[in-house]
C-alpha atoms as a PDB file:
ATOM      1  CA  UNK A   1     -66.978 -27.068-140.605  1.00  0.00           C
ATOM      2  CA  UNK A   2     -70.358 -28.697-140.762  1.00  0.00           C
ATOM      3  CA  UNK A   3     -73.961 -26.851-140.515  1.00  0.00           C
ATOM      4  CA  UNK A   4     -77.530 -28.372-140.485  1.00  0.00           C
ATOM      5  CA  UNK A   5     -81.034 -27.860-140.807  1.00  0.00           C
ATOM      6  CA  UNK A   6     -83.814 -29.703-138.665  1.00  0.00           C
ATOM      7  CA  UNK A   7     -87.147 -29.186-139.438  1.00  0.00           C
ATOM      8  CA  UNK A   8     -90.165 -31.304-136.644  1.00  0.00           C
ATOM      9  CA  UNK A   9     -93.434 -30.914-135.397  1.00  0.00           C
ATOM     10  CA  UNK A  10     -92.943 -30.848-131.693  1.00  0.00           C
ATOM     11  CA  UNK A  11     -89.581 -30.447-129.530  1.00  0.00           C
ATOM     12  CA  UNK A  12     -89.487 -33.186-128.769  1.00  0.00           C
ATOM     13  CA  UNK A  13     -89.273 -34.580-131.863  1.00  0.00           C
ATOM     14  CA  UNK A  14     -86.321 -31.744-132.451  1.00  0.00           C
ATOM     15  CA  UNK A  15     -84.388 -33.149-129.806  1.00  0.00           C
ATOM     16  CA  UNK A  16     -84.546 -36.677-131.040  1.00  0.00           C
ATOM     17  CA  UNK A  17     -83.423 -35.398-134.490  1.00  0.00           C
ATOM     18  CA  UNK A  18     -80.660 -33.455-133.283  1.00  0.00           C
ATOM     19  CA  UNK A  19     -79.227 -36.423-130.704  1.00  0.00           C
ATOM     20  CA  UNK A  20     -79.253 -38.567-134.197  1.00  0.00           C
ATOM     21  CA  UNK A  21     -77.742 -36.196-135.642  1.00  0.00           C
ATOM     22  CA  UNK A  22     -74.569 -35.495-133.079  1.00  0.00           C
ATOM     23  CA  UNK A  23     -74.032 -39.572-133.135  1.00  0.00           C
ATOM     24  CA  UNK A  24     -74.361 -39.886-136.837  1.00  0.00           C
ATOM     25  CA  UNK A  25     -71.784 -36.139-137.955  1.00  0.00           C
ATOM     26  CA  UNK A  26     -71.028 -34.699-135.034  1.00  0.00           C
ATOM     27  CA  UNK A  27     -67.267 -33.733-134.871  1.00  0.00           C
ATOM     28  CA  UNK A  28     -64.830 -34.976-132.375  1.00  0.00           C
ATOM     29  CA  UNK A  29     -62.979 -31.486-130.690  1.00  0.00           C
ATOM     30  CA  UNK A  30     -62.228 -29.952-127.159  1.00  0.00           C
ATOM     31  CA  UNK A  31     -62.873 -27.153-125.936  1.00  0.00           C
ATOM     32  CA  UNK A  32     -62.024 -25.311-122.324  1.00  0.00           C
ATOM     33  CA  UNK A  33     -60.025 -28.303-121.970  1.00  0.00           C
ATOM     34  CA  UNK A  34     -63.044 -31.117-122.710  1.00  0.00           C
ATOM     35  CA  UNK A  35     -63.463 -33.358-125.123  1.00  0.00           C
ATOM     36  CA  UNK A  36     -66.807 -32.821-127.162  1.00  0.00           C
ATOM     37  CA  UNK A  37     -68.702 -34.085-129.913  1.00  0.00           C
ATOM     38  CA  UNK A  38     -69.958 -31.121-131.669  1.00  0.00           C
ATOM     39  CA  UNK A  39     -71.733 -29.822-134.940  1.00  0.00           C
ATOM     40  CA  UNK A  40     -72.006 -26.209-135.698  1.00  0.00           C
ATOM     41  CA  UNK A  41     -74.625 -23.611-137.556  1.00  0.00           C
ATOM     42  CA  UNK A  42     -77.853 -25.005-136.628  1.00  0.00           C
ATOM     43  CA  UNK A  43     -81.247 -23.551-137.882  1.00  0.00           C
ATOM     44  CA  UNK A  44     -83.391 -26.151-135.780  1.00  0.00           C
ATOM     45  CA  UNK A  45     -87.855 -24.865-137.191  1.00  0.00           C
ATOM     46  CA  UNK A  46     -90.460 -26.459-134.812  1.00  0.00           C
ATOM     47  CA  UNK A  47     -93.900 -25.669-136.706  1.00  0.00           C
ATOM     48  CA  UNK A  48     -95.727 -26.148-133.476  1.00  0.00           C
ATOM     49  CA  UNK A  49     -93.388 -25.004-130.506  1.00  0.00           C
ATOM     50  CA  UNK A  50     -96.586 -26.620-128.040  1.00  0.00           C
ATOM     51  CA  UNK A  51     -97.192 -30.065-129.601  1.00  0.00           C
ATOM     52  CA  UNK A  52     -96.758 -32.941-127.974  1.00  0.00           C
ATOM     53  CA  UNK A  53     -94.129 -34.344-126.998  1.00  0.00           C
ATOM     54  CA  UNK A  54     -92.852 -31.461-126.160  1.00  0.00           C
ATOM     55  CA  UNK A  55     -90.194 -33.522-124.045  1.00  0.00           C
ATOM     56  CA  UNK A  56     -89.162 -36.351-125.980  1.00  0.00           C
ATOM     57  CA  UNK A  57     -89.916 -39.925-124.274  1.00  0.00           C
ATOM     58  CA  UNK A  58     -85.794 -40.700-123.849  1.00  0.00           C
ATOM     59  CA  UNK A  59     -85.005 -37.490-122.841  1.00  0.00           C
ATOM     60  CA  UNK A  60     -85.825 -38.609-118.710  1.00  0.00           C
ATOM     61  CA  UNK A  61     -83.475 -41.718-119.595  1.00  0.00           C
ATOM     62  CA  UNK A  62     -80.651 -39.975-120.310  1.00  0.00           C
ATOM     63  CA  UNK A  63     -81.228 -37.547-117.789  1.00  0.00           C
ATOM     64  CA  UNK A  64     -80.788 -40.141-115.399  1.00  0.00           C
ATOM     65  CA  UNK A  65     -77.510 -41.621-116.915  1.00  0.00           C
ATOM     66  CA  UNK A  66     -75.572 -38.848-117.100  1.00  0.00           C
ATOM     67  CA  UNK A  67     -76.523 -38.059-113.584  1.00  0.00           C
ATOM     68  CA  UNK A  68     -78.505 -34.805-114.271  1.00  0.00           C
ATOM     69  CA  UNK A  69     -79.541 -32.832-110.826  1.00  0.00           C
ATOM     70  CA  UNK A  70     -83.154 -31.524-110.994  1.00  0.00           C
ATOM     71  CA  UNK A  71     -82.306 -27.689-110.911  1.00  0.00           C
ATOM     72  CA  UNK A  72     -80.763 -28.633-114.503  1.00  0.00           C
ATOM     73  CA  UNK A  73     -83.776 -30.603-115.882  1.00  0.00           C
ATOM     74  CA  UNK A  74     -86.898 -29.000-118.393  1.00  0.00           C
ATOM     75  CA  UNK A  75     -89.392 -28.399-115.619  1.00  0.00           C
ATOM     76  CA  UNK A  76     -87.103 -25.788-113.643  1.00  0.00           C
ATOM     77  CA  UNK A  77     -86.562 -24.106-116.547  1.00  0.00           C
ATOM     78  CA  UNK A  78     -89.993 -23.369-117.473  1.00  0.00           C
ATOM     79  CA  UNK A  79     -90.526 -22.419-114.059  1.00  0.00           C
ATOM     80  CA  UNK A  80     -87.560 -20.026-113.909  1.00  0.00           C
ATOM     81  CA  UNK A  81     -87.956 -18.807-117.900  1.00  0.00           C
ATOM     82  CA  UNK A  82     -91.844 -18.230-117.513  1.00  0.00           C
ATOM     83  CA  UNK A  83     -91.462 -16.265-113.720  1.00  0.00           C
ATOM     84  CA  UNK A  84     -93.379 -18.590-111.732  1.00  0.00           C
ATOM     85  CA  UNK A  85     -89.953 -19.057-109.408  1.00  0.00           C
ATOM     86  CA  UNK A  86     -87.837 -16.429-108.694  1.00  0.00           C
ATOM     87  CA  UNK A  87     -84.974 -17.637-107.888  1.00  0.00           C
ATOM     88  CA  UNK A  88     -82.180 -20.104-108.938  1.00  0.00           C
ATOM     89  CA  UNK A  89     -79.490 -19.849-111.972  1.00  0.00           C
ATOM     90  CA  UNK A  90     -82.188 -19.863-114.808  1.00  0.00           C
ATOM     91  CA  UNK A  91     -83.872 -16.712-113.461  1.00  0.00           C
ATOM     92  CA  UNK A  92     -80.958 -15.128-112.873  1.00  0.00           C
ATOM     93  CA  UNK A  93     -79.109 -15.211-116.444  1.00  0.00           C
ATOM     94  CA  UNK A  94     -82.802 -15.554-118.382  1.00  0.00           C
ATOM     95  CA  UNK A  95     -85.776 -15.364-116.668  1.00  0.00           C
ATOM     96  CA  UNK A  96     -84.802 -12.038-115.035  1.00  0.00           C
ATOM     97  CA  UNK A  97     -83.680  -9.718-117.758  1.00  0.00           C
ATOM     98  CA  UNK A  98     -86.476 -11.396-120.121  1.00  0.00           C
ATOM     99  CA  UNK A  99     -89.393 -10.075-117.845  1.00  0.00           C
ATOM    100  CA  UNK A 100     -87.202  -6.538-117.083  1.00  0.00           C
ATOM    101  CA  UNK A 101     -87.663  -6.146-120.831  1.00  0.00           C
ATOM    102  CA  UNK A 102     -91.120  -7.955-120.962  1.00  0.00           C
ATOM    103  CA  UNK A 103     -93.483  -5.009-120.474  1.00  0.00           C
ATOM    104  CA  UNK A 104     -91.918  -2.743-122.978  1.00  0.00           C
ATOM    105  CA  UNK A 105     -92.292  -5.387-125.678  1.00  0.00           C
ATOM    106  CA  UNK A 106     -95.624  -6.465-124.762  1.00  0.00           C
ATOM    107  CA  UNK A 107     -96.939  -2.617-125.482  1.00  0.00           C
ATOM    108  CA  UNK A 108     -94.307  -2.249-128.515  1.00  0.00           C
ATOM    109  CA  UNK A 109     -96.174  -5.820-129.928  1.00  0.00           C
ATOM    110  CA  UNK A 110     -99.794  -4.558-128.900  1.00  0.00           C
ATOM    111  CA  UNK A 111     -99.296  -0.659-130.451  1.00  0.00           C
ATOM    112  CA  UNK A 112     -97.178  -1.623-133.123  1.00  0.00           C
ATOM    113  CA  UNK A 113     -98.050  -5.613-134.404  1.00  0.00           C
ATOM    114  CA  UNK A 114     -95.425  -5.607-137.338  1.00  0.00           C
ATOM    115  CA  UNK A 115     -92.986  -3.311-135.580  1.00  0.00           C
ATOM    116  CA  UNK A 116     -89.725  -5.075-137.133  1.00  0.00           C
ATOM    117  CA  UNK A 117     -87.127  -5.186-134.679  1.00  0.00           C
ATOM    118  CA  UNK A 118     -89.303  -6.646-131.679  1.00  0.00           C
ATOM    119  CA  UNK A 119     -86.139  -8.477-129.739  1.00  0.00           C
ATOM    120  CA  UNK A 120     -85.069  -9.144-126.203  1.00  0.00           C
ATOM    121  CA  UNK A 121     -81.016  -8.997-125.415  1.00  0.00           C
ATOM    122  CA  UNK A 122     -79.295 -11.212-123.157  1.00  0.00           C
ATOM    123  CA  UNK A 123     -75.850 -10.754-124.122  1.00  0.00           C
ATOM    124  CA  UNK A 124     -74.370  -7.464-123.032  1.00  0.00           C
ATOM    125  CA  UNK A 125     -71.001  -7.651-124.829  1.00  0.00           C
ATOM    126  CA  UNK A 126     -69.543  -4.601-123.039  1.00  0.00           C
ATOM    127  CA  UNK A 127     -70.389  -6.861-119.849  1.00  0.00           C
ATOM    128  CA  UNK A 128     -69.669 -10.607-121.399  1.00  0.00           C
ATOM    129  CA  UNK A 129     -66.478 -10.520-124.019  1.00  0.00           C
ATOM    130  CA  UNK A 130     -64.129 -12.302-122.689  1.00  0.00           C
ATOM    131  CA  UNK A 131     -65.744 -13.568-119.393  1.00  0.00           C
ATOM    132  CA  UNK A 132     -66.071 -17.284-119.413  1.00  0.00           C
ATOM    133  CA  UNK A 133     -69.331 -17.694-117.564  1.00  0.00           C
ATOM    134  CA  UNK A 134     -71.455 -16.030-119.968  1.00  0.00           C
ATOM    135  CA  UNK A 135     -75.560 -16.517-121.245  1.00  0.00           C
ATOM    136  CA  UNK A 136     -75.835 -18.958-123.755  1.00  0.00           C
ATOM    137  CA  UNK A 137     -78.549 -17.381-124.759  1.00  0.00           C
ATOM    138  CA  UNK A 138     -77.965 -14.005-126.593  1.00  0.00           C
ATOM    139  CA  UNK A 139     -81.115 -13.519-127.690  1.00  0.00           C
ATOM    140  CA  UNK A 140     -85.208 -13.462-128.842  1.00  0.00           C
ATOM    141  CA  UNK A 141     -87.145 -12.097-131.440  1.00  0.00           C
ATOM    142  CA  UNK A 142     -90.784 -12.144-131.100  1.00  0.00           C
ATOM    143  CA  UNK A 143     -92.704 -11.650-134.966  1.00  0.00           C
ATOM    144  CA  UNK A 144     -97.123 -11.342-135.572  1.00  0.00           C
ATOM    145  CA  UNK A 145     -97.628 -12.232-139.162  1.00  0.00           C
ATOM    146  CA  UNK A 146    -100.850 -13.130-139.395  1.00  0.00           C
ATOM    147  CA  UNK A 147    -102.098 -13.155-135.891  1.00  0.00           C
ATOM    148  CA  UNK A 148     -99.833 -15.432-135.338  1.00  0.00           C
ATOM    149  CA  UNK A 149     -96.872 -15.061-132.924  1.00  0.00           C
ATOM    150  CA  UNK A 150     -93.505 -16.855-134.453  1.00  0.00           C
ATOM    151  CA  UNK A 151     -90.368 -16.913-131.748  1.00  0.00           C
ATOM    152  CA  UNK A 152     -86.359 -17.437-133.087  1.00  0.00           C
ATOM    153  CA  UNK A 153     -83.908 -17.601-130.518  1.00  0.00           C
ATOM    154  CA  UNK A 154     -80.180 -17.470-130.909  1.00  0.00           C
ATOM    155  CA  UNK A 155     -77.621 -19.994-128.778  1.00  0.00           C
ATOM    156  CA  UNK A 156     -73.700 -19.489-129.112  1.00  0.00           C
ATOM    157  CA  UNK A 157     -73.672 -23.024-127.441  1.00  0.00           C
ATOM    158  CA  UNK A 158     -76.348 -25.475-126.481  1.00  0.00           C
ATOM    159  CA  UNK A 159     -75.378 -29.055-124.570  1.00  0.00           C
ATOM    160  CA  UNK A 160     -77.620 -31.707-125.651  1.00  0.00           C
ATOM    161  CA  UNK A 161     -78.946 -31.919-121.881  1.00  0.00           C
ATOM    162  CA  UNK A 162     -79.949 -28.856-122.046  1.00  0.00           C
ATOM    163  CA  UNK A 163     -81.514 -27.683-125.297  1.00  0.00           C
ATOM    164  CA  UNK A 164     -84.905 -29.762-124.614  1.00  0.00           C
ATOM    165  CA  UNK A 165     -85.440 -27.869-121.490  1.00  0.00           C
ATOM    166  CA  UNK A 166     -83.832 -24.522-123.585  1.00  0.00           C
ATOM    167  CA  UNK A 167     -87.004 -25.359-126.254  1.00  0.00           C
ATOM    168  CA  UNK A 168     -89.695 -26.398-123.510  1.00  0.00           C
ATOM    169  CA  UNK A 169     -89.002 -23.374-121.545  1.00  0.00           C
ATOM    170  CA  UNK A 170     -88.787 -20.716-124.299  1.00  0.00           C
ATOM    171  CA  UNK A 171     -91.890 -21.861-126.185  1.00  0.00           C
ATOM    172  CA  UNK A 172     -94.041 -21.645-122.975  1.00  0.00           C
ATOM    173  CA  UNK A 173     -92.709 -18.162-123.063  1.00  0.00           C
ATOM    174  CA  UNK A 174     -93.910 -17.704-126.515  1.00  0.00           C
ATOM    175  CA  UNK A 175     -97.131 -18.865-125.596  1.00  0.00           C
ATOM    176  CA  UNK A 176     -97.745 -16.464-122.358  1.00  0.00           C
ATOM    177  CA  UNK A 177     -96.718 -13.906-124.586  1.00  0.00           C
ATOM    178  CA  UNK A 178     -99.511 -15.074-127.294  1.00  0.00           C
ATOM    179  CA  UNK A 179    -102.312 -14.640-124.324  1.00  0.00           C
ATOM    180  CA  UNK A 180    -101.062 -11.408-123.268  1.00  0.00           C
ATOM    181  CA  UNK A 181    -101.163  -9.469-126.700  1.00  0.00           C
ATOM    182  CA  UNK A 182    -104.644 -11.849-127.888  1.00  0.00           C
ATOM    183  CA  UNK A 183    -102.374 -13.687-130.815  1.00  0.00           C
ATOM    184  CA  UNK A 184    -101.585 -17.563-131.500  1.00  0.00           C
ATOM    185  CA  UNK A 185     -98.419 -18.877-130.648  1.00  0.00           C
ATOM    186  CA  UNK A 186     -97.041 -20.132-133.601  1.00  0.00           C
ATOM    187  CA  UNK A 187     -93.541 -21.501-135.353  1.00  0.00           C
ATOM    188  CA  UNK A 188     -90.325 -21.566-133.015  1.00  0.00           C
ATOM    189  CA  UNK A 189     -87.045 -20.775-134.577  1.00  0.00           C
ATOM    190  CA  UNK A 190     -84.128 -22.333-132.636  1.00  0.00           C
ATOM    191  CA  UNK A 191     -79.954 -20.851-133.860  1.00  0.00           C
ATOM    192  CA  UNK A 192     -76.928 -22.500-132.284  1.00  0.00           C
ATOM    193  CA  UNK A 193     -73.476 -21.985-132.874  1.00  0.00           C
ATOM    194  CA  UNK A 194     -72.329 -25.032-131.378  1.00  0.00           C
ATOM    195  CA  UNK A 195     -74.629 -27.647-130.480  1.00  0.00           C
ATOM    196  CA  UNK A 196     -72.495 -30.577-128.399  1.00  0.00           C
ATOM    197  CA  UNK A 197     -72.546 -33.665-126.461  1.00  0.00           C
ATOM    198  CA  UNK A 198     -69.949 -34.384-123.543  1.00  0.00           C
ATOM    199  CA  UNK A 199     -67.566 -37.091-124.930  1.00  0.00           C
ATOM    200  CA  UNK A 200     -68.090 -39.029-121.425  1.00  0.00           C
ATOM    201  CA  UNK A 201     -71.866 -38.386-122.235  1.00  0.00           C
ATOM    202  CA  UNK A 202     -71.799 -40.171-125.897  1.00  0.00           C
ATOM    203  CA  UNK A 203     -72.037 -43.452-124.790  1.00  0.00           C
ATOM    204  CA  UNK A 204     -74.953 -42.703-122.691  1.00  0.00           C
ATOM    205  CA  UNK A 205     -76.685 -41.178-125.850  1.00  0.00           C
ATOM    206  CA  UNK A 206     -76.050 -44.110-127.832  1.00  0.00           C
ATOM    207  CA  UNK A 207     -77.436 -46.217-125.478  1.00  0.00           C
ATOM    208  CA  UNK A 208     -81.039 -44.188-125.113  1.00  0.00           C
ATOM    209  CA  UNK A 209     -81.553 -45.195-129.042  1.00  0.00           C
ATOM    210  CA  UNK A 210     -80.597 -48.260-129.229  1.00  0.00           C
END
């Protein structure tokens, strides 16, 4: 059993940190049948979720190595997390029951600032236990202290592929959010159970920071 704690300024300096981290303790294992490199228990604070880089610089390189299709990649994420698109797997599993819940929270935050249970759910376990195609993404609490709005998100798994667009997408949330109630966006909180790297993917990782 391993856990960590990563503490940056931007995301993309989170995702640089936690690539170092998977080649330097991550933990050889398989699961479904794959080999991964994995560590678990992650408490990953950005202090500002909008700072650049908000994509790190050899995140695009490895994107390209391992072969990763745009529908997969940060910028359709945001566009699928944040409702600008409407269609496609991300607005499906997130973007879609975020915004069904949206308007409720956005009066609950407005009426009620330090209302103490201010949370969106993804996972519906009478729906998911059990199935194998579930959201990774269970779910989001939205907190004002301060005039200042901080967002933690929980993961039961994150791929290393994906947890840059998971953070560029989620904080952009965060920050439409801000606007709407007249509050700053603020710290980002990011939990994972299991955050991994493909084993066929590890030598491409190793080769981006070099």
């Amino acid at each position: 059993m391993n856990a960590l704690e990563v503490f940056a300024e931007s995301t993309g300096e989170a995702w640089e940190k936690l690539s170092l981290a998977l080649l330097d303790s991550g933990e050889e294992t398989t699961v479904n049948n794959e080999p991964i490199v994995e560590i678990r228990w992650l408490s990953i604070h950005v202090g500002k979720g909008l700072q650049e880089p908000r994509i790190h610089r050899r995140f695009e390189k490895f994107c390209e190595r391992i072969n990763l299709k745009d529908e997969w990649r940060p910028e359709a994420y945001l566009l699928q997390i944040t409702k600008q698109v409407t269609e496609g797997y991300w607005w499906e599993v997130y973007g879609k029951p975020i915004w069904e819940q949206m308007p409720k929270l956005e009066d609950l935050l407005k009426e009620s600032p330090f209302y103490n249970k201010p949370s969106i759910t993804i996972r519906n376990s009478k729906i998911h236990l059990g199935e194998q195609n579930t959201p990774c993404l269970v779910y989001l609490t939205f907190q004002i202290r301060n005039e200042k709005l901080d967002l933690g998100v929980h993961f039961d798994t994150n791929a290393i592929e994906f947890i840059q667009g998971n953070m560029y997408g989620l904080t952009e949330l965060q920050r439409i959010l801000a606007e709407k109630i007249e509050v700053k966006a603020n710290a980002y909180w990011h939990f994972i159970d299991s955050l991994f790297v493909n084993k066929n993917h590890l030598v491409y990782l190793k080769e981006v920071f070099k």
